[in-house]
Protein backbone atom coordinates (compact mmCIF):
# COMPACT_ATOMS: atom_id res chain seq x y z
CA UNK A 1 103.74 105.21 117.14
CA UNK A 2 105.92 104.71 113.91
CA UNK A 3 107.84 107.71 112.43
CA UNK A 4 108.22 108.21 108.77
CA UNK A 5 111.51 105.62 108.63
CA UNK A 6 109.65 102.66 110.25
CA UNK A 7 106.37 103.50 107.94
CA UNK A 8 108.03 104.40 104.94
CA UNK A 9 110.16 100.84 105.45
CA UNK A 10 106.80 99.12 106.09
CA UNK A 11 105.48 100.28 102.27
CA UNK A 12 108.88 99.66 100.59
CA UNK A 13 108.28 95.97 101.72
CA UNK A 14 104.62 95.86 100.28
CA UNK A 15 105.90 97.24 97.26
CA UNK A 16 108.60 94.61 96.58
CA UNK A 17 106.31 92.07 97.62
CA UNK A 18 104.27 92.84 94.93
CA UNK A 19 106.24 93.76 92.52
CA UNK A 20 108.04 90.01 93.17
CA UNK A 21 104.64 88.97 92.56
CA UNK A 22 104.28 90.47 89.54
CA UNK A 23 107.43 88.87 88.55
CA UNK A 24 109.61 91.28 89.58
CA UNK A 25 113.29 90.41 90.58
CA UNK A 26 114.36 92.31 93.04
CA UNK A 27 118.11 93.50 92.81
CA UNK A 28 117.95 96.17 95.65
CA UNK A 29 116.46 98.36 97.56
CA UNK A 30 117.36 101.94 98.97
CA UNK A 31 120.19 102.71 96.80
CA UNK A 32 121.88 105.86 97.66
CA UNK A 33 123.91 107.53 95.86
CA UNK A 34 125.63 111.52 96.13
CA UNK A 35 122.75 112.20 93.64
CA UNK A 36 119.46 110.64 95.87
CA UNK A 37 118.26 107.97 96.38
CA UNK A 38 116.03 104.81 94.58
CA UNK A 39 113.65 103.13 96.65
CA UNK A 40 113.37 100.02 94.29
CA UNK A 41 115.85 98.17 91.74
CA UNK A 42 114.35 95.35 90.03
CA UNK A 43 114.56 93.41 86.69
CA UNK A 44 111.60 92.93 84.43
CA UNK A 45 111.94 90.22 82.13
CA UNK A 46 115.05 92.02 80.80
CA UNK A 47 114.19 95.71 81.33
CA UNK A 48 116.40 97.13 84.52
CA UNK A 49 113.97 98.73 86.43
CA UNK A 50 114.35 101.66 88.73
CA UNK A 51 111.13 101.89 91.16
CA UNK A 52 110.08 104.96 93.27
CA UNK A 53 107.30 103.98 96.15
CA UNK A 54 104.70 106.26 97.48
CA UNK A 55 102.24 105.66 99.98
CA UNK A 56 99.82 108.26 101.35
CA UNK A 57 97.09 107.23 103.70
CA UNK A 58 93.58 108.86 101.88
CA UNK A 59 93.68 111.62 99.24
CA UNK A 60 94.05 114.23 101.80
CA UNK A 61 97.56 115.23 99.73
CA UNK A 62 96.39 113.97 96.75
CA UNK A 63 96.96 111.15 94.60
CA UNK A 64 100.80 109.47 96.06
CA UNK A 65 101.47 108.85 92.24
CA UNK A 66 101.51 112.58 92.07
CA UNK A 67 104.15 113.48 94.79
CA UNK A 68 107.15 111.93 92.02
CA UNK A 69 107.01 115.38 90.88
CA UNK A 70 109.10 116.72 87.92
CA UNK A 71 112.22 117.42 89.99
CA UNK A 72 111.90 113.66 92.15
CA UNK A 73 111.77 112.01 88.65
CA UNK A 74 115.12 114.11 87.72
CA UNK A 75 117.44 113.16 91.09
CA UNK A 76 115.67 109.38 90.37
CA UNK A 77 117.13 109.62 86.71
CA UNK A 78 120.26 111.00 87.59
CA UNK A 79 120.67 108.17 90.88
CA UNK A 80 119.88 105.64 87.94
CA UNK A 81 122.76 106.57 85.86
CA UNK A 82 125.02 106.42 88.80
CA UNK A 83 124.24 102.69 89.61
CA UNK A 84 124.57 102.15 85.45
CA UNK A 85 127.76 103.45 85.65
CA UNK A 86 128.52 102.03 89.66
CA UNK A 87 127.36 98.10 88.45
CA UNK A 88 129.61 98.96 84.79
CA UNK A 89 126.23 98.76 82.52
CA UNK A 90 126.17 100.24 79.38
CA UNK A 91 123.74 102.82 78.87
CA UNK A 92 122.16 100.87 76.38
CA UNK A 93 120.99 98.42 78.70
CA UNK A 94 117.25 98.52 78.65
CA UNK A 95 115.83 100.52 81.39
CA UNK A 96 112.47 102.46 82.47
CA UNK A 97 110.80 103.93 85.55
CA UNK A 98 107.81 102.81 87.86
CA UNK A 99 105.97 104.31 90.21
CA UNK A 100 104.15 102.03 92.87
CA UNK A 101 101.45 104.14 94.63
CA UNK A 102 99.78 102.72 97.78
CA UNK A 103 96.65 104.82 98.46
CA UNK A 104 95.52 103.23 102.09
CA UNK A 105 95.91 99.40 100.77
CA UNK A 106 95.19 99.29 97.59
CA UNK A 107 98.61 98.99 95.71
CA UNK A 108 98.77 100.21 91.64
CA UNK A 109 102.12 100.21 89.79
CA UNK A 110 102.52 102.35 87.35
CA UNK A 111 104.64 100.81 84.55
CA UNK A 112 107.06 103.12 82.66
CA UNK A 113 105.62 106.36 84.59
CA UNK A 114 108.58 108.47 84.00
């Protein structure tokens, strides 16, 4: 049996795929900072984008979208601003949030969520 690591790993990687799919570049993944952590760093065209995964298996727990919760989209935000300053971007630089949510397989990102 897999433990939360191994699956959570396992949806990261569908995520990216897709995303690179979508056109996505990925920069990196599981950046960790004193502030949290971002599952997802990618570049959109020329957006930065800062991407938070969630998978649940049915709707048991509801909707995975709806676990990035007010105060997961704050330590996101605040992780974000630490790579910015980390990689020496501006602030300026243009940046937004996703949200992929894998509900069983089915995969939906949810562009500028946040």
């Amino acid at each position: 049996m897999k433990n939360r690591r191994e699956i959570g790993r396992e949806y990261e990687d569908a995520a990216a795929a897709y995303l690179e799919k979508n056109g996505y570049v990925i920069l990196e993944r599981n950046y960790r900072d004193r502030r949290g952590e971002i599952d997802i760093i990618a570049k959109d065209g020329k957006e930065l984008v800062f991407v938070e995964v969630k998978y649940r298996r049915d709707l048991e727990k509801g909707d995975p979208a709806e676990a990035v919760h007010f105060l997961k989209q704050k330590k996101v935000r605040d992780s974000a601003r630490g790579y910015l300053y980390q990689h020496r971007l501006g602030e300026d630089i243009p940046c937004r949030f996703d949200v992929v949510a894998i509900l069983g397989q089915e995969i939906r990102l949810i562009k500028d969520a946040f």
